[in-house]
C-alpha atoms as a PDB file:
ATOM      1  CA  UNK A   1      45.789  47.082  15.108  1.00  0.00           C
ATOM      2  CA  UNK A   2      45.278  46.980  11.343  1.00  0.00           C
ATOM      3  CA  UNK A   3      48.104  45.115  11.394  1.00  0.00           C
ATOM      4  CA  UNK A   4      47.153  42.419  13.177  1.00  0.00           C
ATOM      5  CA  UNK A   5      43.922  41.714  12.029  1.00  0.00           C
ATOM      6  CA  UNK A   6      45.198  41.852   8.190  1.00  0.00           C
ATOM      7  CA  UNK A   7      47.499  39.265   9.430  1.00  0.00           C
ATOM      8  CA  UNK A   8      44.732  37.002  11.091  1.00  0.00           C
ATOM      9  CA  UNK A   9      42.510  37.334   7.895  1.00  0.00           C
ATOM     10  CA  UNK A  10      45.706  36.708   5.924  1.00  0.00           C
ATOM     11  CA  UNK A  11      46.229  33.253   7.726  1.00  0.00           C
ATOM     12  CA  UNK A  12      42.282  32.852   8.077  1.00  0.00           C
ATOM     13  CA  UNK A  13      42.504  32.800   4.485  1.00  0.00           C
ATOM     14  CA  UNK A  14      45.389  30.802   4.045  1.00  0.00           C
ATOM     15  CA  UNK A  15      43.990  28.265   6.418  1.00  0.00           C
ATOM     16  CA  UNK A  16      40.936  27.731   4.150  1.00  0.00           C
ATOM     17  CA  UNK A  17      42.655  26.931   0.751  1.00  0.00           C
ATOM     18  CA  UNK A  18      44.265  23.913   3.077  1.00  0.00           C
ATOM     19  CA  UNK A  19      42.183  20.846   2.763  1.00  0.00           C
ATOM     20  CA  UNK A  20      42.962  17.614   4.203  1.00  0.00           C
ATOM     21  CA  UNK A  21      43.644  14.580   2.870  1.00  0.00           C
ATOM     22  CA  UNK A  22      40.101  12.978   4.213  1.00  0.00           C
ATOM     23  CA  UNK A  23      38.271  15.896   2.131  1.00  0.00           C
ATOM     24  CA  UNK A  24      35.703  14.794   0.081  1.00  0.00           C
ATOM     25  CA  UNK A  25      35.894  10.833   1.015  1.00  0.00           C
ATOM     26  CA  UNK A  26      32.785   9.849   2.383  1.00  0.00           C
ATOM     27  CA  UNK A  27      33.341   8.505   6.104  1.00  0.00           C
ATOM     28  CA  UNK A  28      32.308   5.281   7.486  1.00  0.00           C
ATOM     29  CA  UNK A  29      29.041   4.923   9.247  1.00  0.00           C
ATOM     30  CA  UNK A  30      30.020   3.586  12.951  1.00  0.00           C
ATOM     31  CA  UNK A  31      26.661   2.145  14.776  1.00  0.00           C
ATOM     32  CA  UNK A  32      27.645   0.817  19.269  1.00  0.00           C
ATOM     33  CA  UNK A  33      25.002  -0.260  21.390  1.00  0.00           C
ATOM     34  CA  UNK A  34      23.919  -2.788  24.068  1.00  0.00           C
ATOM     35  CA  UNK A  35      21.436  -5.695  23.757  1.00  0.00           C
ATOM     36  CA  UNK A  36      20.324  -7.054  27.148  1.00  0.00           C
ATOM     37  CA  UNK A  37      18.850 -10.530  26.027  1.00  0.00           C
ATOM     38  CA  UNK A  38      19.498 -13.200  23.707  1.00  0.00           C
ATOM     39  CA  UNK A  39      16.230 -13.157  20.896  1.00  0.00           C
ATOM     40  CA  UNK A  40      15.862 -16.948  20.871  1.00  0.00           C
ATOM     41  CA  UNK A  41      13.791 -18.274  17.425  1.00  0.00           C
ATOM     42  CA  UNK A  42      10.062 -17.974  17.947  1.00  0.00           C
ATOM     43  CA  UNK A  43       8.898 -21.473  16.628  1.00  0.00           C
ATOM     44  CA  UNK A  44      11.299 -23.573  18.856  1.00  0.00           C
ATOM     45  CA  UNK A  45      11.028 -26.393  16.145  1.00  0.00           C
ATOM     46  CA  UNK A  46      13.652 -28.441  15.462  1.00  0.00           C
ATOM     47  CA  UNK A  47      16.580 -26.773  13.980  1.00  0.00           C
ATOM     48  CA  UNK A  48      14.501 -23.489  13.557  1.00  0.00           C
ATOM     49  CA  UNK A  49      16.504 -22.527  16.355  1.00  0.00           C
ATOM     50  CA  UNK A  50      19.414 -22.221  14.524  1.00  0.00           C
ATOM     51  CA  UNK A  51      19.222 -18.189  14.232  1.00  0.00           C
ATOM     52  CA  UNK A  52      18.697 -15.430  15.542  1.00  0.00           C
ATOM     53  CA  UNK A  53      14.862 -13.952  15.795  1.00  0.00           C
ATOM     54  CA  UNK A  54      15.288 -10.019  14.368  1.00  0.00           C
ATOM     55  CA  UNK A  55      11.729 -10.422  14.045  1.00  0.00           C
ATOM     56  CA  UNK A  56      11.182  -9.549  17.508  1.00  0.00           C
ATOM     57  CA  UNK A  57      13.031  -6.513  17.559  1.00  0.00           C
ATOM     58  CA  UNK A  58      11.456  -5.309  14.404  1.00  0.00           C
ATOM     59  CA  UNK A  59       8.061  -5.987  15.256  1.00  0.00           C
ATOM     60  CA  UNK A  60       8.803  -4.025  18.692  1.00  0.00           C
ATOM     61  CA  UNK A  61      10.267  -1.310  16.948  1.00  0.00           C
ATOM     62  CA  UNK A  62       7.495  -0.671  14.876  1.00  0.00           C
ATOM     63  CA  UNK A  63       5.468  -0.636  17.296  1.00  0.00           C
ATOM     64  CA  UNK A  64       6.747   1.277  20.382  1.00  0.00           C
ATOM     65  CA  UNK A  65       9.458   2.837  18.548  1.00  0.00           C
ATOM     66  CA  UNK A  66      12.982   2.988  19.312  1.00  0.00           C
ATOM     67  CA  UNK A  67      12.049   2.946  22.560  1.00  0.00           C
ATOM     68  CA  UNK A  68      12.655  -0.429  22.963  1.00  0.00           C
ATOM     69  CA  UNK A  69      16.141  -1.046  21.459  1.00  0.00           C
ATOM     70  CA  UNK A  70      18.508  -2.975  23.207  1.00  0.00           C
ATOM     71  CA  UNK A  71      16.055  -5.318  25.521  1.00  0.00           C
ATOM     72  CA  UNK A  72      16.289  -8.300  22.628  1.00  0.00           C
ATOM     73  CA  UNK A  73      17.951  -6.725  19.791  1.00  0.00           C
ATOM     74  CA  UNK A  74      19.434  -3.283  18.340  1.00  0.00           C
ATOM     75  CA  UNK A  75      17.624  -1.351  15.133  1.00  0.00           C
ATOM     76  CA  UNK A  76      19.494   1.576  13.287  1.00  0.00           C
ATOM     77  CA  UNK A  77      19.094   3.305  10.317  1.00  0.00           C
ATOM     78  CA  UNK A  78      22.149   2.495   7.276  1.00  0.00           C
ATOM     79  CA  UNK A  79      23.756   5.391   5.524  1.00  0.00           C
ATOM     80  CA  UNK A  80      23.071   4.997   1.820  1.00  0.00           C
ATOM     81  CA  UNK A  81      26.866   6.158   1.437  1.00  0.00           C
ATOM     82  CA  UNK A  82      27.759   2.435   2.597  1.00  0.00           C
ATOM     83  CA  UNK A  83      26.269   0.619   0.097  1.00  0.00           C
ATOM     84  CA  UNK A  84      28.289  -1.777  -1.608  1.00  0.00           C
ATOM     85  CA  UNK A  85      30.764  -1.413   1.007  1.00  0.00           C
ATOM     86  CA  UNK A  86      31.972  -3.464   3.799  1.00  0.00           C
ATOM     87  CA  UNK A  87      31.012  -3.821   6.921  1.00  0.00           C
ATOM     88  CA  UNK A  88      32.132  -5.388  10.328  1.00  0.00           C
ATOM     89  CA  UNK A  89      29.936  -6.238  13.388  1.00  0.00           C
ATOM     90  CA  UNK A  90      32.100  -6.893  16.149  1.00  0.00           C
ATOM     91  CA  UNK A  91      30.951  -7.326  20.512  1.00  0.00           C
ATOM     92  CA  UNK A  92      32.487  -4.984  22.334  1.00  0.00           C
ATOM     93  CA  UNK A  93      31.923  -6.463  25.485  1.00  0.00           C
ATOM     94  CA  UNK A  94      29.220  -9.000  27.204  1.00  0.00           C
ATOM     95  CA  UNK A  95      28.650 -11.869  29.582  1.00  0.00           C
ATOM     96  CA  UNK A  96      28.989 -15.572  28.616  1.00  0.00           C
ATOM     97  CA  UNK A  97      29.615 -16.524  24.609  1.00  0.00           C
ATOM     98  CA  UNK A  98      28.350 -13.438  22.406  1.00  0.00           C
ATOM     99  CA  UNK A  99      27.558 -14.307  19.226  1.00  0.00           C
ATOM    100  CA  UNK A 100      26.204 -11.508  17.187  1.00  0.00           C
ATOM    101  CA  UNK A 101      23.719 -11.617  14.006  1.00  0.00           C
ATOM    102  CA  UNK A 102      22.689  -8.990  11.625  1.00  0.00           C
ATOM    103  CA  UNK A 103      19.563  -8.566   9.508  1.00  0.00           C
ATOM    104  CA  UNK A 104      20.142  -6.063   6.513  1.00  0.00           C
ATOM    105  CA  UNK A 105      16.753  -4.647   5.839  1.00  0.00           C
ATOM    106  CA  UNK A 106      15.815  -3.266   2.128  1.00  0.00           C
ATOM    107  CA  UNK A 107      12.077  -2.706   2.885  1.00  0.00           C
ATOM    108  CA  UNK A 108      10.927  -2.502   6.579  1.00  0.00           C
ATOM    109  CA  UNK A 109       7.214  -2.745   6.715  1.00  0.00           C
ATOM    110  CA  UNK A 110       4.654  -0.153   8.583  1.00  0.00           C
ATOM    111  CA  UNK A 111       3.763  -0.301  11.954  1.00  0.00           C
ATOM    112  CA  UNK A 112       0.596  -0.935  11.300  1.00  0.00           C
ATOM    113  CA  UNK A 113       1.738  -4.403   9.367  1.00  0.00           C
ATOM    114  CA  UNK A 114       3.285  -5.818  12.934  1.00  0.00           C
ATOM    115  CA  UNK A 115      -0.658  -5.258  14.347  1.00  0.00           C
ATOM    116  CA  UNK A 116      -2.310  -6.426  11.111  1.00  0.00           C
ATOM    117  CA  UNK A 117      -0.373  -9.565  10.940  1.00  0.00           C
ATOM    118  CA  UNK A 118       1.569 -10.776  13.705  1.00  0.00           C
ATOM    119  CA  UNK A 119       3.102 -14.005  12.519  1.00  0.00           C
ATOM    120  CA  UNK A 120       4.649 -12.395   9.794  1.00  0.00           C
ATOM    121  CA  UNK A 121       4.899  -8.856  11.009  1.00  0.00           C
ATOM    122  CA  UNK A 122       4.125  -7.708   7.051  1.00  0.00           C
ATOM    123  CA  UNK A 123       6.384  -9.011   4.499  1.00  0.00           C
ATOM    124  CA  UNK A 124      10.168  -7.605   4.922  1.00  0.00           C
ATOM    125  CA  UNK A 125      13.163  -7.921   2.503  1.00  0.00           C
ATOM    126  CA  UNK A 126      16.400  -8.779   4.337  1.00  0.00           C
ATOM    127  CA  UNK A 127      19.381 -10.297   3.457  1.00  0.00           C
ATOM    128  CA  UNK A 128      20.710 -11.912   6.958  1.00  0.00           C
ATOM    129  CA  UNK A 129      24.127 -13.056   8.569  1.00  0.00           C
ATOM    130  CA  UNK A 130      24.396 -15.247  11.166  1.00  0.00           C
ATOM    131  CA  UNK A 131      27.154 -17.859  11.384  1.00  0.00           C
ATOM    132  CA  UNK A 132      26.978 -19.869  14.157  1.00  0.00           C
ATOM    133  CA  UNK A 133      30.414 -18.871  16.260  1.00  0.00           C
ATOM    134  CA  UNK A 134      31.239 -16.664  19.262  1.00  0.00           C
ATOM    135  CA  UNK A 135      31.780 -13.181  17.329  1.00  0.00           C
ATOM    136  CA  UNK A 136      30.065 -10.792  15.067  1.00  0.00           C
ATOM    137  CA  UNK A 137      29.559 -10.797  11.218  1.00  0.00           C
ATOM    138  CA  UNK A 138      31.408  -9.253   8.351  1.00  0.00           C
ATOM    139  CA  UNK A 139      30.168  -9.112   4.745  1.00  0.00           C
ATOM    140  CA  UNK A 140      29.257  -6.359   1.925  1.00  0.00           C
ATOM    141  CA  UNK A 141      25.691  -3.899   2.569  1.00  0.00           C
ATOM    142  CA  UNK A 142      23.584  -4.342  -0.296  1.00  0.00           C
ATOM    143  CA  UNK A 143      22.513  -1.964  -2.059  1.00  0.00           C
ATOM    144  CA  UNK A 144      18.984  -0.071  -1.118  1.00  0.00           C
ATOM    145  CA  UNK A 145      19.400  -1.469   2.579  1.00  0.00           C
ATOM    146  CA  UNK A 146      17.622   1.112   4.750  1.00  0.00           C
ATOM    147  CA  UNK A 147      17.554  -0.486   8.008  1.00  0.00           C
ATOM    148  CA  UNK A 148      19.782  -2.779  10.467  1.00  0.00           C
ATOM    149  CA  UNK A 149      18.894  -4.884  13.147  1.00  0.00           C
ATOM    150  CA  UNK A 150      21.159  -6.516  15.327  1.00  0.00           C
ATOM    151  CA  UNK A 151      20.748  -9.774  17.265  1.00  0.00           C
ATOM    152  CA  UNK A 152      21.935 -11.821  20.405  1.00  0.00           C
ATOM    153  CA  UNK A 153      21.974 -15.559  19.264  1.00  0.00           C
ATOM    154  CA  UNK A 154      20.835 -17.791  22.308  1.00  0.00           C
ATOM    155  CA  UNK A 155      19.503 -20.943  20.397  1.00  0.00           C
ATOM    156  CA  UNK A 156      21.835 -23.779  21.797  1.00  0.00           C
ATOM    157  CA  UNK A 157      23.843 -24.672  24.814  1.00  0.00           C
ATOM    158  CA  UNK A 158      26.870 -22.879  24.510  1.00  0.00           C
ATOM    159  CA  UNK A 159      25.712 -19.739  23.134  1.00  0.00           C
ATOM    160  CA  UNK A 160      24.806 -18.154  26.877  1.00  0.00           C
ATOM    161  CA  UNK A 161      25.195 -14.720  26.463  1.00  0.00           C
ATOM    162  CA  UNK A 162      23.718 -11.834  27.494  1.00  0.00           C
ATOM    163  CA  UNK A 163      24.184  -7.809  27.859  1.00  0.00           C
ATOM    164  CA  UNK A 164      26.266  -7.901  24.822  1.00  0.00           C
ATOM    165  CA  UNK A 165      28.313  -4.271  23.585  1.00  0.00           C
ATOM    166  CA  UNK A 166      28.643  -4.330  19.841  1.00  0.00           C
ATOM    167  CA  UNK A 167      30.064  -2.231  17.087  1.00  0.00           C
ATOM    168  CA  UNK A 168      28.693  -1.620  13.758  1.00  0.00           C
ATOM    169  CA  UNK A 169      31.177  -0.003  11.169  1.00  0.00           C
ATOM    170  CA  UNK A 170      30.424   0.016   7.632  1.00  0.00           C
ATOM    171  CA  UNK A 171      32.697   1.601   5.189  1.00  0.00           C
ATOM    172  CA  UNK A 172      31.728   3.348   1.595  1.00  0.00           C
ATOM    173  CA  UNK A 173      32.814   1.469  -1.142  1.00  0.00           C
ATOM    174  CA  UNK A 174      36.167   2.545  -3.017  1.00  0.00           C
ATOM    175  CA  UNK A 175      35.586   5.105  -5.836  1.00  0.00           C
ATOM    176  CA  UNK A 176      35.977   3.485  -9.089  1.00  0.00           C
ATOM    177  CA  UNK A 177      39.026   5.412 -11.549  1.00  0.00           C
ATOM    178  CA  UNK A 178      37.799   6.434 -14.745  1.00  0.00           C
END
């Protein structure tokens, strides 16, 4: 019996000076959801249309929560170990042309700013993406982002899609060698 369990501790022990290669690397963030509905541009104006509207999302989000996500948009949190990495928005699925947008928040206003001024929701800092093709978005999170939201385009004919799958993956910037 002694044995046997100086032989498992052995191994136990041997086991734990093994670490693998991923060790110590910081792992992407990965972000999937759903949005139901296209957020078509409040104003309606004459090429205003030509985007996405996070702001509905974000105002609902304040508001009611996360409760809401995925009716006209998707809201996450960003790891702070992605900034000044890459990142990739891709559908995952969907009816009719999906075409993806993301708004990279750095300050996301109170709740109470969505109430206390609802055509500007308070004042938020986001750096957007949002070509104009059936797809997601790829680009670099900037530093001191704190907040995502993701967006169903639906501003023209031709962009008809709806209950759109996405996936969010945002990897931590290479280690520079000293």
């Amino acid at each position: 019996m002694k044995k046997t369990v100086s032989i498992a501790l052995g191994a136990l022990m041997a086991a734990s000076m093994l670490t693998p290669a991923s060790a110590g690397k910081a792992k992407p963030q990965v972000q999937e959801g759903t949005i139901l509905l296209p957020a078509v541009f409040a104003q309606g104006a004459a090429g205003s249309a030509d985007g996405c509207w996070g702001g509905a999302t974000r105002r609902t989000t304040q508001t009611a929560g996360m409760a809401v996500n995925g009716i006209v948009g998707y809201r996450f949190p960003i790891d702070k170990a992605t900034w000044g990495g890459k990142f990739v928005l891709e559908p995952t699925g969907g009816q009719g042309t999906v075409d993806l947008d993301l708004f990279l928040y750095s300050v996301m206003p109170p709740a109470e700013a969505a109430i206390d001024d609802p055509v500007a929701g308070g004042t938020p800092v986001s750096q957007d993406f949002g070509t104009r093709e059936a797809g997601g978005e790829v680009g670099v999170v900037p530093p001191g982002t704190t907040d995502a939201i993701v967006c169903l385009y639906g501003g023209v004919s031709g962009y008809a899609g709806f209950d759109a799958s996405f996936k969010y993956t945002a990897t931590p910037p290479a280690k520079k060698k000293k």
